[in-house]
PDB file of N, CA and C in Angstrom:
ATOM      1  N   UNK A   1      14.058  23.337   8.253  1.00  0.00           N
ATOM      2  CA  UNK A   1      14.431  21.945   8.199  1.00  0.00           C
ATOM      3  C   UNK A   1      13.178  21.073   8.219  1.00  0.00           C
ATOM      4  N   UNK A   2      12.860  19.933   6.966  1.00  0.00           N
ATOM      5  CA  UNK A   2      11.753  19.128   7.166  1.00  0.00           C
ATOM      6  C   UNK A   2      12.052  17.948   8.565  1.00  0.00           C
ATOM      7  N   UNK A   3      10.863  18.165   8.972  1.00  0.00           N
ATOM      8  CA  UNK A   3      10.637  17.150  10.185  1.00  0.00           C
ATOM      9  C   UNK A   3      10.333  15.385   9.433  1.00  0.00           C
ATOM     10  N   UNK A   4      10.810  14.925  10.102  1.00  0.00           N
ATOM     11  CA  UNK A   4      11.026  13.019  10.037  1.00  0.00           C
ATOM     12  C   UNK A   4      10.064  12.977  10.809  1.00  0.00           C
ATOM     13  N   UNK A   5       8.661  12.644  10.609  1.00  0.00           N
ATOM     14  CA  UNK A   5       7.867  12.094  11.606  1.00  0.00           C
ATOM     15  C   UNK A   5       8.187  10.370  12.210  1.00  0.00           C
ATOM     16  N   UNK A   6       8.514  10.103  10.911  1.00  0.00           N
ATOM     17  CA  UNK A   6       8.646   8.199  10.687  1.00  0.00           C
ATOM     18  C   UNK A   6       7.275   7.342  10.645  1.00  0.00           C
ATOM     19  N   UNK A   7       6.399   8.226  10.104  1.00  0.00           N
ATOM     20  CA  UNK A   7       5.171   7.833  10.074  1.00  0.00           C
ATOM     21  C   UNK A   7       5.178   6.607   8.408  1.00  0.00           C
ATOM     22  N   UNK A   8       4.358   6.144   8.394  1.00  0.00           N
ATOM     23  CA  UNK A   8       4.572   4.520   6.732  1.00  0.00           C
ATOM     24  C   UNK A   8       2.837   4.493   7.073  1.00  0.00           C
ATOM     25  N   UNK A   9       3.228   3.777   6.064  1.00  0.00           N
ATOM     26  CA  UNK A   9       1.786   3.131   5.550  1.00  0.00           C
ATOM     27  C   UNK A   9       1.734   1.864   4.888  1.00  0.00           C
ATOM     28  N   UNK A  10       1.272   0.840   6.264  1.00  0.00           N
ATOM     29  CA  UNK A  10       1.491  -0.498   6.349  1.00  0.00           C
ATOM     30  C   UNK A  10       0.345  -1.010   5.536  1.00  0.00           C
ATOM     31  N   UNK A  11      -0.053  -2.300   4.596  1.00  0.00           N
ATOM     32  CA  UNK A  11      -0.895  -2.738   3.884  1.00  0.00           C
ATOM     33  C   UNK A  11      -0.818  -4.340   4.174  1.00  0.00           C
ATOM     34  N   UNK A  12      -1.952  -4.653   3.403  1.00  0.00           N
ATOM     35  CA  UNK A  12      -2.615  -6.231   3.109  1.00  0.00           C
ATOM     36  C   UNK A  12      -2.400  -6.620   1.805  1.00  0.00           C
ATOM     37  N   UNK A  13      -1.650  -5.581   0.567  1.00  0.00           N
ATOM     38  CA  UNK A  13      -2.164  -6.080  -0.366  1.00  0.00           C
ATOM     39  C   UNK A  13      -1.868  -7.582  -0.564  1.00  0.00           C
ATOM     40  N   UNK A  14      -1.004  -7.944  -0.330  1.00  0.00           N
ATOM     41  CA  UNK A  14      -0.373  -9.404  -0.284  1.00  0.00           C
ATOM     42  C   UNK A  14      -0.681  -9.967  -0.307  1.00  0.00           C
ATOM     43  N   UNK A  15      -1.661 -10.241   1.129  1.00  0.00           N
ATOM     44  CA  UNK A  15      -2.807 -11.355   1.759  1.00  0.00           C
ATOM     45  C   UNK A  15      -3.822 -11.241   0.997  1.00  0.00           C
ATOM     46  N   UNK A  16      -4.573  -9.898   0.532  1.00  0.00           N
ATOM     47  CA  UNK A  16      -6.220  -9.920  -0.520  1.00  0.00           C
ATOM     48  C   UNK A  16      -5.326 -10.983  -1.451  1.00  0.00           C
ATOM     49  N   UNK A  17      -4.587 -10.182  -2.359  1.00  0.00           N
ATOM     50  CA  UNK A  17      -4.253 -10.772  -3.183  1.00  0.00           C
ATOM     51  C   UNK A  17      -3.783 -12.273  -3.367  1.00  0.00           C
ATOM     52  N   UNK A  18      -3.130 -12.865  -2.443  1.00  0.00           N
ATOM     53  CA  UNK A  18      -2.750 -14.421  -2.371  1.00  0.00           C
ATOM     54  C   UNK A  18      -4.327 -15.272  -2.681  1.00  0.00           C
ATOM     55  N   UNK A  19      -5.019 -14.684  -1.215  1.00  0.00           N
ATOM     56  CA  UNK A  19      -6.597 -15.043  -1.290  1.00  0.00           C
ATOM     57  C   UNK A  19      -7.538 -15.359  -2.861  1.00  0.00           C
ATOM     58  N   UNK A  20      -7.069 -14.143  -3.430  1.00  0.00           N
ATOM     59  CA  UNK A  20      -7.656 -14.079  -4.680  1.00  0.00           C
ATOM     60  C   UNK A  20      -7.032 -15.044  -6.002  1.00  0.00           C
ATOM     61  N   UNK A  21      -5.390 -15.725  -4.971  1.00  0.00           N
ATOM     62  CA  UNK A  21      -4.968 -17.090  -6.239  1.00  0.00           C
ATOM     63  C   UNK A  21      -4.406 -15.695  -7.788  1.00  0.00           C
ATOM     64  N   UNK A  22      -4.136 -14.400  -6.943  1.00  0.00           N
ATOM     65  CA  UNK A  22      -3.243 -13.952  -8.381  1.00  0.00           C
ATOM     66  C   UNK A  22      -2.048 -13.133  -8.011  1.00  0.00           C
ATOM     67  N   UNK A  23      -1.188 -13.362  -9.246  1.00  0.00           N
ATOM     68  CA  UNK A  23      -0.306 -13.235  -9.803  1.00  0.00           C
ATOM     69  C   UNK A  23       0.306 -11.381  -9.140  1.00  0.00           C
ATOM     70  N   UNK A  24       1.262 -10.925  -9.294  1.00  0.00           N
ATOM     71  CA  UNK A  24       1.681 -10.010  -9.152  1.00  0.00           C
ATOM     72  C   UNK A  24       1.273  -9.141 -10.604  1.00  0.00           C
ATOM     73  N   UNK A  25       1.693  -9.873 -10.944  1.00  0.00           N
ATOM     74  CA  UNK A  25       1.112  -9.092 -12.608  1.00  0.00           C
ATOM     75  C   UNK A  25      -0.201  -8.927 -13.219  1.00  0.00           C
ATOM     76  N   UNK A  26      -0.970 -10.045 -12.781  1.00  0.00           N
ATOM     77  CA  UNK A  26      -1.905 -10.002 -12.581  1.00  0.00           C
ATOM     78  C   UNK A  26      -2.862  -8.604 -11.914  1.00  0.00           C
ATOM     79  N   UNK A  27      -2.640  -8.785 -10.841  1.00  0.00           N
ATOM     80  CA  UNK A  27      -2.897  -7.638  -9.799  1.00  0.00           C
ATOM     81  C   UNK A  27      -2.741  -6.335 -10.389  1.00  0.00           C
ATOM     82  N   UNK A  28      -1.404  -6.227 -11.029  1.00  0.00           N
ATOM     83  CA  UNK A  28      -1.109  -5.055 -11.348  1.00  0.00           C
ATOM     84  C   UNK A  28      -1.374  -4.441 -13.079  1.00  0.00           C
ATOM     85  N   UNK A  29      -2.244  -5.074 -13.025  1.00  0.00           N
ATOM     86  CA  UNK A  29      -2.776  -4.825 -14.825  1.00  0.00           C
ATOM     87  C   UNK A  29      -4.320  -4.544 -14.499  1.00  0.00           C
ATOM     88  N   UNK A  30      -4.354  -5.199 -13.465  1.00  0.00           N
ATOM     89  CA  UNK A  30      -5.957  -4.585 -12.911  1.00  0.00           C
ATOM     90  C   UNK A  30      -6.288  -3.446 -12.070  1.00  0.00           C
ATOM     91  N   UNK A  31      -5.108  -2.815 -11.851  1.00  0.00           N
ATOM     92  CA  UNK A  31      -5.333  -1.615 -11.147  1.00  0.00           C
ATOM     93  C   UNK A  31      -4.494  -0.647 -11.964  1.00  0.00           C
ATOM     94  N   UNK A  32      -3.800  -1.043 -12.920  1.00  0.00           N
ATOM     95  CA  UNK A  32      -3.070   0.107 -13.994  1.00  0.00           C
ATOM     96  C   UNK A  32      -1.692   0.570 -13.614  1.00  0.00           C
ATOM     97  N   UNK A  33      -0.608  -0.401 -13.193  1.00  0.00           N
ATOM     98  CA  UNK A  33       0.258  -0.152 -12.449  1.00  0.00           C
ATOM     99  C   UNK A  33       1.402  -1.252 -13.130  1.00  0.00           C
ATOM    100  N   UNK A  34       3.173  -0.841 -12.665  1.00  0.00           N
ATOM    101  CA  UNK A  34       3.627  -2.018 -13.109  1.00  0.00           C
ATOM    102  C   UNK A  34       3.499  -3.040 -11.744  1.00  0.00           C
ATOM    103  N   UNK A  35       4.415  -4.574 -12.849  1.00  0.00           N
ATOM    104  CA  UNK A  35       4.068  -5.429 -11.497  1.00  0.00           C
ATOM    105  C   UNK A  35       5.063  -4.943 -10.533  1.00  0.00           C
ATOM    106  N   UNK A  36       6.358  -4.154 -10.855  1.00  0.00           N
ATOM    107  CA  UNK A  36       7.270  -3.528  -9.482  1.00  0.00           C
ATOM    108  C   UNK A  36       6.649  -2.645  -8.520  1.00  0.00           C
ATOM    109  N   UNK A  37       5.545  -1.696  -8.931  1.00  0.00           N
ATOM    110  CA  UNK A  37       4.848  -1.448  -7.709  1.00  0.00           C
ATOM    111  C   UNK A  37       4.340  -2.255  -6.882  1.00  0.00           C
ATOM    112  N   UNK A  38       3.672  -3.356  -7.592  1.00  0.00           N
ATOM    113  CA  UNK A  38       3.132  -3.911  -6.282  1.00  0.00           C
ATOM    114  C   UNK A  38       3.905  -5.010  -5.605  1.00  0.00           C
ATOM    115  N   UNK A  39       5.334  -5.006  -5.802  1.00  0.00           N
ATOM    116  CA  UNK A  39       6.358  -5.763  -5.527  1.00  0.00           C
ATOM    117  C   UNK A  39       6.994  -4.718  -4.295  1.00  0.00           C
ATOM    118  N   UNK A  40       7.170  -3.695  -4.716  1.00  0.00           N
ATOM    119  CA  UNK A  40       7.855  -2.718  -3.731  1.00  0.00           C
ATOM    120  C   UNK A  40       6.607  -2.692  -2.443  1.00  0.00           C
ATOM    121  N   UNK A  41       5.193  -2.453  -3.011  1.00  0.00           N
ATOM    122  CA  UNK A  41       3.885  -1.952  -2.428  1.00  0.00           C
ATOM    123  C   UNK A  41       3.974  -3.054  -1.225  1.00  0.00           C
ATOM    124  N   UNK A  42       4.189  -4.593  -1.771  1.00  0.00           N
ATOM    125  CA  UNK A  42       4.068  -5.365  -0.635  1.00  0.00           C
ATOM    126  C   UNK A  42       4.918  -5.741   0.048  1.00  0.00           C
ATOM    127  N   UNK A  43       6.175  -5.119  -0.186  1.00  0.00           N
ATOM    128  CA  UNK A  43       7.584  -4.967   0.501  1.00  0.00           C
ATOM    129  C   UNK A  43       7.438  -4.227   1.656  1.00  0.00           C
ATOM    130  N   UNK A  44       6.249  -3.340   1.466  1.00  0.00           N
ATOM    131  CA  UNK A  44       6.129  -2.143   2.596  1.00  0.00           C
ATOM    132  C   UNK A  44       7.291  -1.288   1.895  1.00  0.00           C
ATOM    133  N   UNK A  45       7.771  -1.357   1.293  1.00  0.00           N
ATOM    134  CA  UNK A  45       8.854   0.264   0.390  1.00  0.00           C
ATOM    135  C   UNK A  45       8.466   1.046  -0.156  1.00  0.00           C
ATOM    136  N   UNK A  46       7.036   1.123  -0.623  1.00  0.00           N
ATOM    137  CA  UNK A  46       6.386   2.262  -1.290  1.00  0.00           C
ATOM    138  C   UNK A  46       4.712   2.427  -0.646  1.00  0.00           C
ATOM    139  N   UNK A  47       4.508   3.533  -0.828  1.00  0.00           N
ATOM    140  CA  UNK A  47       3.097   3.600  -0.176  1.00  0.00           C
ATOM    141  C   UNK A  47       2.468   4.771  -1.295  1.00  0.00           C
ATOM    142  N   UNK A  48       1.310   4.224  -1.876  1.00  0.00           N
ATOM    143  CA  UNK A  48       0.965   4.634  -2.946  1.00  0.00           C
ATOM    144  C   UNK A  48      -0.205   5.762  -3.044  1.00  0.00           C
ATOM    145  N   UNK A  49      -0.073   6.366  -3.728  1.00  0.00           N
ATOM    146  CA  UNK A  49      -1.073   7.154  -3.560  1.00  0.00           C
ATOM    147  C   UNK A  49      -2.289   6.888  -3.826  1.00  0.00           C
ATOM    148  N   UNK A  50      -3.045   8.198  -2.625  1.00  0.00           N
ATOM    149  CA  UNK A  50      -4.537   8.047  -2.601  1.00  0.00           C
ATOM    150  C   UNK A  50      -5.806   6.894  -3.742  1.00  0.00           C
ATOM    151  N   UNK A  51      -5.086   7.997  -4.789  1.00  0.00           N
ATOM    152  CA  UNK A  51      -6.186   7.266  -6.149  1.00  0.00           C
ATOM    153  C   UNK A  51      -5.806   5.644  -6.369  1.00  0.00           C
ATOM    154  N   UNK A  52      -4.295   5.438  -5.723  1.00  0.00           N
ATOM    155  CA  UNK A  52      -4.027   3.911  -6.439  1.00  0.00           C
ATOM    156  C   UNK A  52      -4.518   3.045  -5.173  1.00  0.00           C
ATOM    157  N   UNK A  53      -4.441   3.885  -4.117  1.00  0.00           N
ATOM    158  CA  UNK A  53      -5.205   2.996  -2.854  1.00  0.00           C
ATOM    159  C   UNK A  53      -6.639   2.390  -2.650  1.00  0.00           C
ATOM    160  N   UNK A  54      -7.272   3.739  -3.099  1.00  0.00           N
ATOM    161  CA  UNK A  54      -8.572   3.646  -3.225  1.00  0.00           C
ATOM    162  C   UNK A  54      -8.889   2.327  -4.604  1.00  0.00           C
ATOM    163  N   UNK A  55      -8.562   2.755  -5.633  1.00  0.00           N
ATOM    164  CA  UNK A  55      -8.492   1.920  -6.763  1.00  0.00           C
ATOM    165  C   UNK A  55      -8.316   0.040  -6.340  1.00  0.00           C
ATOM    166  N   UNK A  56      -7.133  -0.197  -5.758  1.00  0.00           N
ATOM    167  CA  UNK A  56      -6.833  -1.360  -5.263  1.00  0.00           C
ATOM    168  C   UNK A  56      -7.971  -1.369  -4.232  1.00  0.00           C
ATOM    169  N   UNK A  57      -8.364  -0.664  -3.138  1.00  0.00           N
ATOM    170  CA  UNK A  57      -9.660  -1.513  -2.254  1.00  0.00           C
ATOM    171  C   UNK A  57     -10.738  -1.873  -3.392  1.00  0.00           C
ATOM    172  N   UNK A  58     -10.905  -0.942  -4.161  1.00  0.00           N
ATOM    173  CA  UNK A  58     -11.922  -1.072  -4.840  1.00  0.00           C
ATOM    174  C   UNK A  58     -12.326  -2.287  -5.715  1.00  0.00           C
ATOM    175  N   UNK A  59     -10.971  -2.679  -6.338  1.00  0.00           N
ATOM    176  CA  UNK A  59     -10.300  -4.266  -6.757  1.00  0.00           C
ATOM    177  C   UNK A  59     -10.732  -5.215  -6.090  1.00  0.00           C
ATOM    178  N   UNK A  60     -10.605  -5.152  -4.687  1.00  0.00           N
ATOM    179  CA  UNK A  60     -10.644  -6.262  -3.905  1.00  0.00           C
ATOM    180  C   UNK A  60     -12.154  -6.055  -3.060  1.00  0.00           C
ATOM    181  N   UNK A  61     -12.798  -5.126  -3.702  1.00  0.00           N
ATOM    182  CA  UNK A  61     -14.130  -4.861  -2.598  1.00  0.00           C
ATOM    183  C   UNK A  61     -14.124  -4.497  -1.355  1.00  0.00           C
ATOM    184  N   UNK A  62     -13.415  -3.861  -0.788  1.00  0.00           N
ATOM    185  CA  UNK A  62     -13.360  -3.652   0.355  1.00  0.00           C
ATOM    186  C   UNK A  62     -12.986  -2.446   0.413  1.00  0.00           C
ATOM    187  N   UNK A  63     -13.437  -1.723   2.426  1.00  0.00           N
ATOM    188  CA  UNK A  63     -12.842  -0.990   2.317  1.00  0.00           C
ATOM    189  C   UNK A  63     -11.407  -0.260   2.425  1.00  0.00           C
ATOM    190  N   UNK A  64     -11.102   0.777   2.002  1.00  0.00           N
ATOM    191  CA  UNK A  64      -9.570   1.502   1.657  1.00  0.00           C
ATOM    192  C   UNK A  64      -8.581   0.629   3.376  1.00  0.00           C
ATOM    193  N   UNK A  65      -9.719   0.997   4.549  1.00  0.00           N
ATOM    194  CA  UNK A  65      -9.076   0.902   5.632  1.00  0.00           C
ATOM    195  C   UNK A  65      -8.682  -0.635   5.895  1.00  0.00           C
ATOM    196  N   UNK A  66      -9.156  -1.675   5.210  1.00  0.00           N
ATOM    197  CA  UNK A  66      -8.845  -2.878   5.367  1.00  0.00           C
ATOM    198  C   UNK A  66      -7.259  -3.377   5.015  1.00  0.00           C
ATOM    199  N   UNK A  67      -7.155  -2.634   3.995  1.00  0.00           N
ATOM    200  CA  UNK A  67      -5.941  -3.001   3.362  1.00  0.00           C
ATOM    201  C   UNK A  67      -4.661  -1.886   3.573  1.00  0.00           C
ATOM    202  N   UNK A  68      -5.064  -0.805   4.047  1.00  0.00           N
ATOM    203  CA  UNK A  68      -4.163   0.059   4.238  1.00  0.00           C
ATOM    204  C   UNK A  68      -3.800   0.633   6.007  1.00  0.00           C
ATOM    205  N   UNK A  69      -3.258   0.792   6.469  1.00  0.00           N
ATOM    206  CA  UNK A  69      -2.815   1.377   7.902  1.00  0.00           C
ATOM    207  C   UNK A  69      -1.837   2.160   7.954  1.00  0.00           C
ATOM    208  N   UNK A  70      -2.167   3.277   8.237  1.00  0.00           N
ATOM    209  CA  UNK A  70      -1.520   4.444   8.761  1.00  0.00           C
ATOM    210  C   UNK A  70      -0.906   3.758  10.093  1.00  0.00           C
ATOM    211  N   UNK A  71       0.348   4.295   9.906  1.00  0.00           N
ATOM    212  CA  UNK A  71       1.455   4.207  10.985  1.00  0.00           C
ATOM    213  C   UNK A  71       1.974   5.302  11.533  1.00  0.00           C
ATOM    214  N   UNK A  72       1.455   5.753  12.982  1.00  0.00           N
ATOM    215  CA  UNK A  72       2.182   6.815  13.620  1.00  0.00           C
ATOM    216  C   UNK A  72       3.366   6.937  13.926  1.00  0.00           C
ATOM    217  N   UNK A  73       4.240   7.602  13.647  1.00  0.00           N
ATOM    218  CA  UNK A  73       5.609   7.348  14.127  1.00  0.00           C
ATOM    219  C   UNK A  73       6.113   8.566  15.288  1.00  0.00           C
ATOM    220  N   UNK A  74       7.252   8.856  15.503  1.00  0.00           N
ATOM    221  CA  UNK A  74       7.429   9.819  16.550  1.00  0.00           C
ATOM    222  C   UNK A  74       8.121  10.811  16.006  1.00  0.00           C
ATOM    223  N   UNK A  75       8.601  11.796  16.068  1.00  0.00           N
ATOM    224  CA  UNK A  75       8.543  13.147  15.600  1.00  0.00           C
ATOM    225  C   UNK A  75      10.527  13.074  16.185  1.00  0.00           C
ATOM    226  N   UNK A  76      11.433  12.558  15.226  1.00  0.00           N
ATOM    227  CA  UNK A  76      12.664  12.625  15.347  1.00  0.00           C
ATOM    228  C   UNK A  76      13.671  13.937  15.515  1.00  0.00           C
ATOM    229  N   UNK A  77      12.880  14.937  14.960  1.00  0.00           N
ATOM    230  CA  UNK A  77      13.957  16.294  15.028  1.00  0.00           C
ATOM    231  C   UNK A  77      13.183  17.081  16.552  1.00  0.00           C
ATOM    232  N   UNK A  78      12.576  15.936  17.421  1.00  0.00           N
ATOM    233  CA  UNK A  78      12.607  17.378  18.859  1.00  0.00           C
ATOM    234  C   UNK A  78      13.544  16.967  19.406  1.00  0.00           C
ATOM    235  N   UNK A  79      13.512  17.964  20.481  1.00  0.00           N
ATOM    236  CA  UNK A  79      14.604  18.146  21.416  1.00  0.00           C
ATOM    237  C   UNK A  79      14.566  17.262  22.917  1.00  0.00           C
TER     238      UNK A  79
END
């Protein structure tokens, strides 16, 4: 049986991006993505992979850890 940690991966893209005065579509033509990823992305509903994470800090100059946070969660299937 897979374990539910409930662990996410909370982000900024929102805030870089507002900062930066662009567009959702915008955003997302500059990192190679549609604009529904980064609609879901800043919903917190999707958490993207490595290369598109890295890619987006890289967008915004910064580093990966600024914009991204690992969320520990608790381990739902113990006893």
């Amino acid at each position: 049986m897979k374990k539910d940690f409930g662990d996410s991966i909370q982000n900024k893209v929102y805030e870089h991006r507002v900062l930066r005065r662009m567009s959702q579509k915008e955003l997302a033509e500059a990192v190679g993505v549609s604009k529904q990823t980064i609609f879901v992305m800043e919903k917190n509903n999707y958490s993207p992979s490595l290369v598109l994470a890295f890619r987006i800090a890289d967008f915004f100059n910064v580093d990966v850890n600024d914009i991204f946070t690992y969320v520990k969660g608790s381990d739902q299937n113990e006893i």
